[in-house]
PDB file of N, CA and C in Angstrom:
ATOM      1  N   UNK A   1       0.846  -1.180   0.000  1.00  0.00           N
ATOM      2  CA  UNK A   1       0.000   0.000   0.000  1.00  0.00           C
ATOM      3  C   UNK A   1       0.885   1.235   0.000  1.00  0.00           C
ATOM      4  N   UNK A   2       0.243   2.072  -0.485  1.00  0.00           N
ATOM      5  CA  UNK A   2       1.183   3.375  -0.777  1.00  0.00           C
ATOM      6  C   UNK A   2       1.058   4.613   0.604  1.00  0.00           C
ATOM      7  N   UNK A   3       1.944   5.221   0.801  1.00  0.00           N
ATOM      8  CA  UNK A   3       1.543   6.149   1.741  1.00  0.00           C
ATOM      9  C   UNK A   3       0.629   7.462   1.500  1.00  0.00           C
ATOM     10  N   UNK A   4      -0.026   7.617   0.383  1.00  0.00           N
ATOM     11  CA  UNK A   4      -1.195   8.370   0.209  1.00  0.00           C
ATOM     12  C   UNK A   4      -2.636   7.822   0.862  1.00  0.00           C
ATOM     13  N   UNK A   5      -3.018   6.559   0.830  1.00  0.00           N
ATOM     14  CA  UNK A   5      -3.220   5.779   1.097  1.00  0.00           C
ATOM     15  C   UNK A   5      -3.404   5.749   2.410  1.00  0.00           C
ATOM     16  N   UNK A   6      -2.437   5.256   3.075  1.00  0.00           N
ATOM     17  CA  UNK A   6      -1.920   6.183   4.715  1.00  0.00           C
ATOM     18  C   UNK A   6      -2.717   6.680   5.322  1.00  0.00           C
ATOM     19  N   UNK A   7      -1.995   8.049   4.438  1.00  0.00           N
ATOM     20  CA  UNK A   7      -2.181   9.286   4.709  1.00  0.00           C
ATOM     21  C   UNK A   7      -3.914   9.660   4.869  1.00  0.00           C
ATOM     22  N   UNK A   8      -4.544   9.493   4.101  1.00  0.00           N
ATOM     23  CA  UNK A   8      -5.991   9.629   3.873  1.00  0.00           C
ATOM     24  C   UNK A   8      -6.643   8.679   5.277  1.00  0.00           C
ATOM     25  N   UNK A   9      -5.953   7.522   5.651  1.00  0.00           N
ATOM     26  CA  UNK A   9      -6.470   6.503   6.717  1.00  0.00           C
ATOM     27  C   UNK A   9      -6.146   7.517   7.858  1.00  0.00           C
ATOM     28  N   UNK A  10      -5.281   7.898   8.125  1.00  0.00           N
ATOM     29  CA  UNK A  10      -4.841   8.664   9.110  1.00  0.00           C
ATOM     30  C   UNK A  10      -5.482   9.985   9.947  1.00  0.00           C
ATOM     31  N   UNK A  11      -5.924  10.615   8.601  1.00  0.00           N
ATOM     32  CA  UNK A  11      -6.862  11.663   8.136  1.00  0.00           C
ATOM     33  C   UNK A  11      -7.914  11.512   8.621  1.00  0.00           C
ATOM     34  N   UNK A  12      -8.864  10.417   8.389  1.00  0.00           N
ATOM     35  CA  UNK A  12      -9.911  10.214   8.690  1.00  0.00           C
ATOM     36  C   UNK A  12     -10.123   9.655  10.310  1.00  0.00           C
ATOM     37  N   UNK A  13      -8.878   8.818  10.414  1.00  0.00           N
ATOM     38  CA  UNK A  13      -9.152   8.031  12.242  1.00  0.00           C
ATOM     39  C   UNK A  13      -8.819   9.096  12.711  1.00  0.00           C
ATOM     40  N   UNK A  14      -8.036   9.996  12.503  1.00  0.00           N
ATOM     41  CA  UNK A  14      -7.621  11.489  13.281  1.00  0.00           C
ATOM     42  C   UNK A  14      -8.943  12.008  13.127  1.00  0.00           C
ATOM     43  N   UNK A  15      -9.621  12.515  12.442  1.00  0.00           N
ATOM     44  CA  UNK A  15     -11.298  13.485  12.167  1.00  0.00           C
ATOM     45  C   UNK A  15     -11.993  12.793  13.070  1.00  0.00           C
ATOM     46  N   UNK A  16     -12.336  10.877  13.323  1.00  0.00           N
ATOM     47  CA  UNK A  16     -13.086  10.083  14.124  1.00  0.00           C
ATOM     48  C   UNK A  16     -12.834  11.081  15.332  1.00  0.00           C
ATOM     49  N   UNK A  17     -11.299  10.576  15.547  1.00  0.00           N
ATOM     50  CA  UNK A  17     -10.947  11.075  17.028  1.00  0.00           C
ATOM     51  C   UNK A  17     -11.156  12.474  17.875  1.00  0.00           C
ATOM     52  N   UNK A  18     -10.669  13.167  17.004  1.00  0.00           N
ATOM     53  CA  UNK A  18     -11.165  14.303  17.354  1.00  0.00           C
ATOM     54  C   UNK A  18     -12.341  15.047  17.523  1.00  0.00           C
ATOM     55  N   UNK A  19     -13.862  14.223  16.756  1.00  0.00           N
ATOM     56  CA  UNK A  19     -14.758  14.874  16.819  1.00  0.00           C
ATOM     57  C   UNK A  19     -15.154  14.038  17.994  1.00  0.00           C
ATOM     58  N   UNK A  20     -15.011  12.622  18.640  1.00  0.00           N
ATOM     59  CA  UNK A  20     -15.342  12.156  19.844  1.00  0.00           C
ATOM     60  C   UNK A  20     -14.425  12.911  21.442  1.00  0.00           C
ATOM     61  N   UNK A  21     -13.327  13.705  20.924  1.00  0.00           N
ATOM     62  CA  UNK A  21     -12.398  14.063  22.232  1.00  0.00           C
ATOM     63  C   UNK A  21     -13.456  16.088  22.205  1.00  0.00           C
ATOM     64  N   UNK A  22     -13.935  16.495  21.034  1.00  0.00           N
ATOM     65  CA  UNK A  22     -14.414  17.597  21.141  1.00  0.00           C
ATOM     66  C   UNK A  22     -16.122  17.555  20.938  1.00  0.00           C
ATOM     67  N   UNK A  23     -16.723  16.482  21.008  1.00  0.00           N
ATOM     68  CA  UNK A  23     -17.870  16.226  21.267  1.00  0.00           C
ATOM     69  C   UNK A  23     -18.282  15.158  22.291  1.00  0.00           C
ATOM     70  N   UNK A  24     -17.586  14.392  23.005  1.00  0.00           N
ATOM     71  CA  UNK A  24     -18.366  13.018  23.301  1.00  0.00           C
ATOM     72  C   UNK A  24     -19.093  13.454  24.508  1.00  0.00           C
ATOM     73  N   UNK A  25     -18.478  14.696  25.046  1.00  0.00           N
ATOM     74  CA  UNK A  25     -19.379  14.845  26.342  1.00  0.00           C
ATOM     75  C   UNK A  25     -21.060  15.169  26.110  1.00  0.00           C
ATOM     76  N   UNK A  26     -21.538  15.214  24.645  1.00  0.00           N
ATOM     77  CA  UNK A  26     -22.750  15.633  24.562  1.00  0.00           C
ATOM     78  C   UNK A  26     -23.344  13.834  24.515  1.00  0.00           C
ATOM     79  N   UNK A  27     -22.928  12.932  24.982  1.00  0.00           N
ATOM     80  CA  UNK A  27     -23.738  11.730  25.295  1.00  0.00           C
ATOM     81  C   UNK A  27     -23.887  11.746  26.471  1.00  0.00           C
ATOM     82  N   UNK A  28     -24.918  10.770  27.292  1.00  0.00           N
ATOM     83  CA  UNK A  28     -25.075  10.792  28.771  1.00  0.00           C
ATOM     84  C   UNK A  28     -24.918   9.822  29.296  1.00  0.00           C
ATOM     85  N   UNK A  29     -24.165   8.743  28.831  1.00  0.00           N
ATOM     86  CA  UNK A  29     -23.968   7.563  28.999  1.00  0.00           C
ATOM     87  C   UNK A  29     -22.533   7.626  30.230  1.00  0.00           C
ATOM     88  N   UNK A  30     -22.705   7.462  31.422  1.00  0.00           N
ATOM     89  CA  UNK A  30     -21.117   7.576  32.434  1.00  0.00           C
ATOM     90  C   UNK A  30     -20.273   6.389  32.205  1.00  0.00           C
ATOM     91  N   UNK A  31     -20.317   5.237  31.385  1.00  0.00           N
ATOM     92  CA  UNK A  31     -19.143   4.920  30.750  1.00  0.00           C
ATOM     93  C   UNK A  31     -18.595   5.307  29.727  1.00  0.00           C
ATOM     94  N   UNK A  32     -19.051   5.651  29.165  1.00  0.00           N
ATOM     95  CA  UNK A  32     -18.841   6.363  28.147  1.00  0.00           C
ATOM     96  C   UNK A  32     -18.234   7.831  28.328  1.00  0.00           C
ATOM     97  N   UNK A  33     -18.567   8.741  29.102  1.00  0.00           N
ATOM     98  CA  UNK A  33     -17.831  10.098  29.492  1.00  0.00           C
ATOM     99  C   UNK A  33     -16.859   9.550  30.635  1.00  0.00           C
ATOM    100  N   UNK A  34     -16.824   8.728  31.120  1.00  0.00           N
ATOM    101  CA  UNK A  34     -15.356   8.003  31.756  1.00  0.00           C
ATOM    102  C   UNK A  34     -14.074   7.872  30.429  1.00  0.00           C
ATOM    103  N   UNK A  35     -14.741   7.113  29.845  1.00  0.00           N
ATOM    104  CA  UNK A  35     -13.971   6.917  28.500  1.00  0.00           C
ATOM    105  C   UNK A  35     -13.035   8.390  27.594  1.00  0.00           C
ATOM    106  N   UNK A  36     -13.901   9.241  27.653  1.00  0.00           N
ATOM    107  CA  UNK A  36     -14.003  10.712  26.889  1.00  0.00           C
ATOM    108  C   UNK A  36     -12.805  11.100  27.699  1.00  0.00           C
ATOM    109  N   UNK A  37     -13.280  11.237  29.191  1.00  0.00           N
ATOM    110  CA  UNK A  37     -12.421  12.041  30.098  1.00  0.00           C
ATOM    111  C   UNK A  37     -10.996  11.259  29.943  1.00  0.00           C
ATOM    112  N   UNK A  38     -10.730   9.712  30.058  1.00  0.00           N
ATOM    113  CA  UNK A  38      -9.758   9.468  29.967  1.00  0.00           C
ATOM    114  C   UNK A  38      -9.157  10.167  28.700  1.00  0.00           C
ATOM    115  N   UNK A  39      -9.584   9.788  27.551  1.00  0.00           N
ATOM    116  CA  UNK A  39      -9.016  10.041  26.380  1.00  0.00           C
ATOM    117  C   UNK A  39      -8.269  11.468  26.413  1.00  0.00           C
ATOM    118  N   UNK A  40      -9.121  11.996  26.742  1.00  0.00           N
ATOM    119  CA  UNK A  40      -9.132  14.237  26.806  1.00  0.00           C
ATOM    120  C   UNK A  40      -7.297  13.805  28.026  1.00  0.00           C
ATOM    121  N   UNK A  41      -7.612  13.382  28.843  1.00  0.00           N
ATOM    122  CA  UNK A  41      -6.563  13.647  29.656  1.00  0.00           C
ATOM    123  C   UNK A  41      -4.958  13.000  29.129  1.00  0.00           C
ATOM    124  N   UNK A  42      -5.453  11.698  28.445  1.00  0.00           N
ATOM    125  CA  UNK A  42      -4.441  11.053  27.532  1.00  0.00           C
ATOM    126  C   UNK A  42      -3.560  11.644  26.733  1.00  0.00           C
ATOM    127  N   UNK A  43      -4.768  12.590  25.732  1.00  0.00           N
ATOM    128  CA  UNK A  43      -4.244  13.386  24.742  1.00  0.00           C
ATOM    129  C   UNK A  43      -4.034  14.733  25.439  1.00  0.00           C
ATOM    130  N   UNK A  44      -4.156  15.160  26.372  1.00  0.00           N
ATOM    131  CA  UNK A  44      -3.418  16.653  26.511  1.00  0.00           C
ATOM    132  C   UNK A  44      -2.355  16.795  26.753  1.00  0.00           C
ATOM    133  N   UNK A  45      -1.877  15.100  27.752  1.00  0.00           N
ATOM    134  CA  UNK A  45      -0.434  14.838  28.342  1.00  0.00           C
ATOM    135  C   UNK A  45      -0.108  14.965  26.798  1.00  0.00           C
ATOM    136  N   UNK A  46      -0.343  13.899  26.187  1.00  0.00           N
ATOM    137  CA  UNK A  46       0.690  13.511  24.734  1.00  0.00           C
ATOM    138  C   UNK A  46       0.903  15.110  23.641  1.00  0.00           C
ATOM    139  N   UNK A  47       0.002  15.672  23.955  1.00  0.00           N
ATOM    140  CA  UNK A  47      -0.123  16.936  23.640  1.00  0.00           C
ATOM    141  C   UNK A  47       1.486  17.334  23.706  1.00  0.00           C
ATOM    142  N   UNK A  48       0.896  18.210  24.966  1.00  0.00           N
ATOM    143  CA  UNK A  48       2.524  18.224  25.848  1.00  0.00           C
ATOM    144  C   UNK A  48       3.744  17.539  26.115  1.00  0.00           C
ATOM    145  N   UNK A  49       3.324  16.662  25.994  1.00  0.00           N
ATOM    146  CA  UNK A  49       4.888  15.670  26.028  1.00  0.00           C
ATOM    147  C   UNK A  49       5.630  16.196  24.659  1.00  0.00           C
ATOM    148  N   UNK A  50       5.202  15.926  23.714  1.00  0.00           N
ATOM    149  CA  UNK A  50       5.471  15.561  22.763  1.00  0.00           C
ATOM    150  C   UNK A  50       5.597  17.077  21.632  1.00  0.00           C
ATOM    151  N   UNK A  51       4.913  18.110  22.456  1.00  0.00           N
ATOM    152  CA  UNK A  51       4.900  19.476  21.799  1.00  0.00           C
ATOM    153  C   UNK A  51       3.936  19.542  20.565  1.00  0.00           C
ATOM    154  N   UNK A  52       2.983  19.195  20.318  1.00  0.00           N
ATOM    155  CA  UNK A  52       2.147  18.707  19.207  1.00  0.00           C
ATOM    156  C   UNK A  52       1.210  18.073  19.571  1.00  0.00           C
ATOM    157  N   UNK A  53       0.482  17.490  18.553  1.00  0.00           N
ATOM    158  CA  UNK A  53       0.113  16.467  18.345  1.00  0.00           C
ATOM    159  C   UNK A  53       0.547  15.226  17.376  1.00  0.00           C
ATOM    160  N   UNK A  54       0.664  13.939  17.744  1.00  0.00           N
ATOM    161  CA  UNK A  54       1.175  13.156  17.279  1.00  0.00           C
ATOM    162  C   UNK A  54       0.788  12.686  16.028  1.00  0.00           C
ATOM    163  N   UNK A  55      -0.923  12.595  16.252  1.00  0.00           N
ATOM    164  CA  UNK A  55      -1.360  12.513  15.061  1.00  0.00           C
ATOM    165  C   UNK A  55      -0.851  13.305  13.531  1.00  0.00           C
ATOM    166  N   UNK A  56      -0.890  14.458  14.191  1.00  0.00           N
ATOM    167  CA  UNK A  56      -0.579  15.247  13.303  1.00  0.00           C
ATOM    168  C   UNK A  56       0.752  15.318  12.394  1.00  0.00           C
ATOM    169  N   UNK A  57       1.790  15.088  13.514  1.00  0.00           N
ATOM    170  CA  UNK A  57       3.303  15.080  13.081  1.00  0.00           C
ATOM    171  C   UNK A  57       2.968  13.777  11.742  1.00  0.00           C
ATOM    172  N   UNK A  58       2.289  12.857  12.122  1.00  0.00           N
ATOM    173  CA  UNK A  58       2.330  11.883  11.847  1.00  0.00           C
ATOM    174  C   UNK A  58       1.939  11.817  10.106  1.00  0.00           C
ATOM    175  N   UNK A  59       0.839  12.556  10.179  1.00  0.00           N
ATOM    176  CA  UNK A  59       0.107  13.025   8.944  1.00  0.00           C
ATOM    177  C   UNK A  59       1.285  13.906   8.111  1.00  0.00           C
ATOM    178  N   UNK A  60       2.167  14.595   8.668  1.00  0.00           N
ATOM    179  CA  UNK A  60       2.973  15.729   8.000  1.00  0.00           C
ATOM    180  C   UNK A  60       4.048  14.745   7.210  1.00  0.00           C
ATOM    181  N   UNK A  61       4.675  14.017   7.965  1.00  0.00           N
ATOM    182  CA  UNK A  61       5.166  12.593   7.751  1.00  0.00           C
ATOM    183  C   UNK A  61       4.960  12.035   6.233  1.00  0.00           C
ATOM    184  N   UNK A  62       3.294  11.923   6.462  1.00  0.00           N
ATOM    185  CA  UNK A  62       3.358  11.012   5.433  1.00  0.00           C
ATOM    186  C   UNK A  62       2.860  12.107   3.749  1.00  0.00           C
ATOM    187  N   UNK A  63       2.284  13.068   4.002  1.00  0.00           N
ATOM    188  CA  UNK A  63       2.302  13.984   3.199  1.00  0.00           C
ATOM    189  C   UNK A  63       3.134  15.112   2.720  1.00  0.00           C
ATOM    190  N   UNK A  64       3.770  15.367   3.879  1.00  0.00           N
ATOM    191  CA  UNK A  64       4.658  17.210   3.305  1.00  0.00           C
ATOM    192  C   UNK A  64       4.368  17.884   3.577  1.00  0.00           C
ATOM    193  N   UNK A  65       2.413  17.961   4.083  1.00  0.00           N
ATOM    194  CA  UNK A  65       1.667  19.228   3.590  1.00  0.00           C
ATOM    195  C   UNK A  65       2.027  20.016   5.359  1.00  0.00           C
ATOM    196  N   UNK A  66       1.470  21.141   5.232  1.00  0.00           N
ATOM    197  CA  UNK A  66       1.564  21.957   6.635  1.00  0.00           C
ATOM    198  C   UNK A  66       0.398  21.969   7.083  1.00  0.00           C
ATOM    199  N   UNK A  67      -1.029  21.402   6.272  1.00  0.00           N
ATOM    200  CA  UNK A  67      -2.106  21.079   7.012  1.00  0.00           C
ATOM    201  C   UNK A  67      -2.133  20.525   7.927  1.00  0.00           C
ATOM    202  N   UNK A  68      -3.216  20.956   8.519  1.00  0.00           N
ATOM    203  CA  UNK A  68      -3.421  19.847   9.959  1.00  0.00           C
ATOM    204  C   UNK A  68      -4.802  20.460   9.646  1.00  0.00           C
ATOM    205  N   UNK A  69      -5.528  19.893  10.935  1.00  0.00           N
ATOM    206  CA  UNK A  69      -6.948  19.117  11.029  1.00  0.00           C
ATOM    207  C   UNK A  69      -7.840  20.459  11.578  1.00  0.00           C
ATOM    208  N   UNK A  70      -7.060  21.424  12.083  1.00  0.00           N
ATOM    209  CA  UNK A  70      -7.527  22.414  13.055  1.00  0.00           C
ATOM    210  C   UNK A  70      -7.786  23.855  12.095  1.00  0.00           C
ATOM    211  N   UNK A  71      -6.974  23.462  10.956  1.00  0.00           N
ATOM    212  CA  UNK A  71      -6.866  24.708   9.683  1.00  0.00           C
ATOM    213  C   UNK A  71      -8.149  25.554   9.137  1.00  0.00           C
ATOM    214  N   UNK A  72      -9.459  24.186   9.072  1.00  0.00           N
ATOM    215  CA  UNK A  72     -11.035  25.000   8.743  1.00  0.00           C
ATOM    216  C   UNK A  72     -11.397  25.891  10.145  1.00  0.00           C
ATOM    217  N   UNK A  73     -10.773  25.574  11.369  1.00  0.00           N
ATOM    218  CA  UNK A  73     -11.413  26.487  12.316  1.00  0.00           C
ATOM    219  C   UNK A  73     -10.813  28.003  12.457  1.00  0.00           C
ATOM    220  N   UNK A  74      -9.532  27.730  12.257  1.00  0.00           N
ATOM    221  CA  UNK A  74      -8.597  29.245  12.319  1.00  0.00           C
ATOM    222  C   UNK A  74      -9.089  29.499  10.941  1.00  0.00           C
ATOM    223  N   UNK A  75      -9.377  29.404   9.745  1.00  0.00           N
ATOM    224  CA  UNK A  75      -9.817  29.749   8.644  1.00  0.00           C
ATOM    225  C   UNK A  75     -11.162  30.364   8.917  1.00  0.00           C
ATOM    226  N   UNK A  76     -12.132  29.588   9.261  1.00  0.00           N
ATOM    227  CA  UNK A  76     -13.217  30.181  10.040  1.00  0.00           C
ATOM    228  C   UNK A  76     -13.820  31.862  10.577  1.00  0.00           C
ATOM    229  N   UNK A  77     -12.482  31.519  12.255  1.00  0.00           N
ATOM    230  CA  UNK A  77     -12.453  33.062  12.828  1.00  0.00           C
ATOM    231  C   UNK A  77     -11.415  33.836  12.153  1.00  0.00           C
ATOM    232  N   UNK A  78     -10.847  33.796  10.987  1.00  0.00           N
ATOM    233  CA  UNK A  78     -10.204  34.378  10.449  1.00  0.00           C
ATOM    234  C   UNK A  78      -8.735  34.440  11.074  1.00  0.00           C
ATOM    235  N   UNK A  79      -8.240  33.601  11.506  1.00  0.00           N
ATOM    236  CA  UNK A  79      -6.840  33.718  12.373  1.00  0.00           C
ATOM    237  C   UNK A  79      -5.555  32.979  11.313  1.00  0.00           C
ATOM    238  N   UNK A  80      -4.358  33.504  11.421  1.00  0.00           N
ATOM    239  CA  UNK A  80      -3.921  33.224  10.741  1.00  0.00           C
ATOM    240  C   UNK A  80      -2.725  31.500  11.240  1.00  0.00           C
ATOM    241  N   UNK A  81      -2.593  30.991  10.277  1.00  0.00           N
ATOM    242  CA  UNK A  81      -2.467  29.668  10.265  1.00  0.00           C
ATOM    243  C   UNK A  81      -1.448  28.786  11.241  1.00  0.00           C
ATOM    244  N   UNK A  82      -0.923  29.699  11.779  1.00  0.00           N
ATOM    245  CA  UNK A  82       0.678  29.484  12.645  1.00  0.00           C
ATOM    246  C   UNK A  82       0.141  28.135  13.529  1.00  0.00           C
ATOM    247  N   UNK A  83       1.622  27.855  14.171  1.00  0.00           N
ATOM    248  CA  UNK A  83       1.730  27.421  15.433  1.00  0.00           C
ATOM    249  C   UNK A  83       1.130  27.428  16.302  1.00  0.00           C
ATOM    250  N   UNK A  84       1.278  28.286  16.373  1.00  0.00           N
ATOM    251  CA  UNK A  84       0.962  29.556  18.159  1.00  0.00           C
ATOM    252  C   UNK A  84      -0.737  29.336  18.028  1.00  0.00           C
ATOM    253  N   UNK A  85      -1.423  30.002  16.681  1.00  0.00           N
ATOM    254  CA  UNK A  85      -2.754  30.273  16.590  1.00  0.00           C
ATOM    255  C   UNK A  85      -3.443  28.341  16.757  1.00  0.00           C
ATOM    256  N   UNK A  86      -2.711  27.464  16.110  1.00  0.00           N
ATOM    257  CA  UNK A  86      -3.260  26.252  16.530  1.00  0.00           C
ATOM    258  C   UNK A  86      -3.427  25.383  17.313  1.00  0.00           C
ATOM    259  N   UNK A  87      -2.283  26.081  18.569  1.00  0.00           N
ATOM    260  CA  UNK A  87      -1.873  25.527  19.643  1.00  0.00           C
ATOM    261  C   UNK A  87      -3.043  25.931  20.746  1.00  0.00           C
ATOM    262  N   UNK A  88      -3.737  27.389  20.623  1.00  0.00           N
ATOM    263  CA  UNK A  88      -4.264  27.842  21.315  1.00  0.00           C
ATOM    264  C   UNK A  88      -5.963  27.859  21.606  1.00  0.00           C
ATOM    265  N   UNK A  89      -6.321  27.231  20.132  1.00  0.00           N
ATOM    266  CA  UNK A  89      -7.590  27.027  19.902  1.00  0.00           C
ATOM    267  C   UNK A  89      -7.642  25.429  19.942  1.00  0.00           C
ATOM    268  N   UNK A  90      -6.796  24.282  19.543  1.00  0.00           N
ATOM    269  CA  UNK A  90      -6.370  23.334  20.360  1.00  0.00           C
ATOM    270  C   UNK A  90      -6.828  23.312  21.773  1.00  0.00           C
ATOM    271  N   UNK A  91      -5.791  23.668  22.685  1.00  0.00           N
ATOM    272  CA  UNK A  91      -6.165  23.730  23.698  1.00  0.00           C
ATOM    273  C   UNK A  91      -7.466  24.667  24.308  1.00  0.00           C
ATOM    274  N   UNK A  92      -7.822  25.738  23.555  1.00  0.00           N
ATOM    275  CA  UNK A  92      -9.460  26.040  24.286  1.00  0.00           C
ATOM    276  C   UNK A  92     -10.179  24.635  23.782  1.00  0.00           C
ATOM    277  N   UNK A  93     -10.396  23.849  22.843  1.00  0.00           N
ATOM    278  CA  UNK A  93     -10.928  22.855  22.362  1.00  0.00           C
ATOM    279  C   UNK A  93     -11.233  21.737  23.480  1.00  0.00           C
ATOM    280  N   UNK A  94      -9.866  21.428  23.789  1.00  0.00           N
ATOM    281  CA  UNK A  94      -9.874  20.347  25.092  1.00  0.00           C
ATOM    282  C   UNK A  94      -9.732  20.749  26.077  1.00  0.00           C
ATOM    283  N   UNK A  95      -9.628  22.384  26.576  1.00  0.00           N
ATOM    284  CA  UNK A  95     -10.280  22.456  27.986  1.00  0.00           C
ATOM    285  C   UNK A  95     -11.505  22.794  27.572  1.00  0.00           C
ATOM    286  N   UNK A  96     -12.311  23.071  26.812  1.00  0.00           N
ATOM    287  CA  UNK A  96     -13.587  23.417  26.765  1.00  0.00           C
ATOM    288  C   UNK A  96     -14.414  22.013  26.967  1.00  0.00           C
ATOM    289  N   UNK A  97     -14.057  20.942  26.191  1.00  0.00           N
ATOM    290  CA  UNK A  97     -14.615  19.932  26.473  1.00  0.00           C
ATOM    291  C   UNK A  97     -14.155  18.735  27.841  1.00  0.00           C
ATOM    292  N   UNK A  98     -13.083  19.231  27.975  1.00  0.00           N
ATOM    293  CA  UNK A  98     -12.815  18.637  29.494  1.00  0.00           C
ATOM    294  C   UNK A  98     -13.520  19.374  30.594  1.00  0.00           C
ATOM    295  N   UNK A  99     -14.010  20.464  30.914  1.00  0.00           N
ATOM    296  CA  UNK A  99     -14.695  21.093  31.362  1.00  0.00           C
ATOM    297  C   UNK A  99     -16.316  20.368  31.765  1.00  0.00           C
ATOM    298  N   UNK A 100     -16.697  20.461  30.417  1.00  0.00           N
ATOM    299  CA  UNK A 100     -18.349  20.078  30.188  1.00  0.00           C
ATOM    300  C   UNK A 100     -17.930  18.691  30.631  1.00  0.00           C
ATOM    301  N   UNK A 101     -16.856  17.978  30.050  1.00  0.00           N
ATOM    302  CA  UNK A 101     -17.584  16.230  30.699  1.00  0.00           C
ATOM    303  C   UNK A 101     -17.195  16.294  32.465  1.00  0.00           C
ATOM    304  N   UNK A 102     -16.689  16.770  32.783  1.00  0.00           N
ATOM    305  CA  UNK A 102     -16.053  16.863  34.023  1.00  0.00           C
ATOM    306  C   UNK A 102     -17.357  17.460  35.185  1.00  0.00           C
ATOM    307  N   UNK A 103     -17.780  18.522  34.338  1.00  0.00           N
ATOM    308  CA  UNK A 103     -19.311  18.966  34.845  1.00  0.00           C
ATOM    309  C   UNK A 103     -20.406  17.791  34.748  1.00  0.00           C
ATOM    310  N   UNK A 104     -20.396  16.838  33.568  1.00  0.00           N
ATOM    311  CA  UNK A 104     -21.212  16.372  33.397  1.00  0.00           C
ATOM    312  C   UNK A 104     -21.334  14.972  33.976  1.00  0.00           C
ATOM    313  N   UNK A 105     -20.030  14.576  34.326  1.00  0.00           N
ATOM    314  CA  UNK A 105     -20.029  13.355  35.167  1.00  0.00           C
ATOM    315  C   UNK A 105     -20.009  13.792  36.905  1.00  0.00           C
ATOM    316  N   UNK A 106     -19.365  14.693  37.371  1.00  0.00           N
ATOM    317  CA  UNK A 106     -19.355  15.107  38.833  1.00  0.00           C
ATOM    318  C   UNK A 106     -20.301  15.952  38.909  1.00  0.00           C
ATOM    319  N   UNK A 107     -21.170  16.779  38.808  1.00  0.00           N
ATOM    320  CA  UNK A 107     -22.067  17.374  39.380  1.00  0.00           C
ATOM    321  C   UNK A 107     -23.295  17.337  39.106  1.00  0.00           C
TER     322      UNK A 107
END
């Protein structure tokens, strides 16, 4: 298999993932937001560890491109494409949703 190929697989289990780590708290199921919360806390360490996201490096890897996954939202509010600007709406992303499941399982 070719790494375009990959790349597109990658793409898509990354889009899965991310729309369950920036949505899952809207289910009401408490194994399930156990699950979420782990994940959210998983990925903020790896976040940080790692200065990135892994996924992402991963995707750059196999393409070249300087896209990443976060590009339609800074495109969106009109922000421009950097580092800095993806790092920061990133992280409002997963404290915003670590927040709500955290509300939504403890109180």
């Amino acid at each position: 298999m070719n790494k375009i190929f990959f790349y597109w697989l990658v793409v898509l289990l990354h889009s899965i993932f991310n729309i369950f780590l920036w949505l899952g708290w809207t289910l009401n199921n408490k194994l399930i937001l156990e699950i979420h919360l782990s994940s959210l806390l998983i990925s903020i360490y790896l976040f940080y560890l790692c200065k990135g996201c892994v996924i992402t490096k991963l995707e750059r890897l196999l393409s070249k491109s300087k896209w990443t996954i976060i590009d339609p939202i800074l495109n969106k509010l009109g922000l421009s494409l950097s580092r800095n600007n993806r790092t920061k709406i990133t992280l409002l992303l997963f404290g915003s949703s670590l927040l709500i499941t955290l509300y939504k399982l403890y109180i």
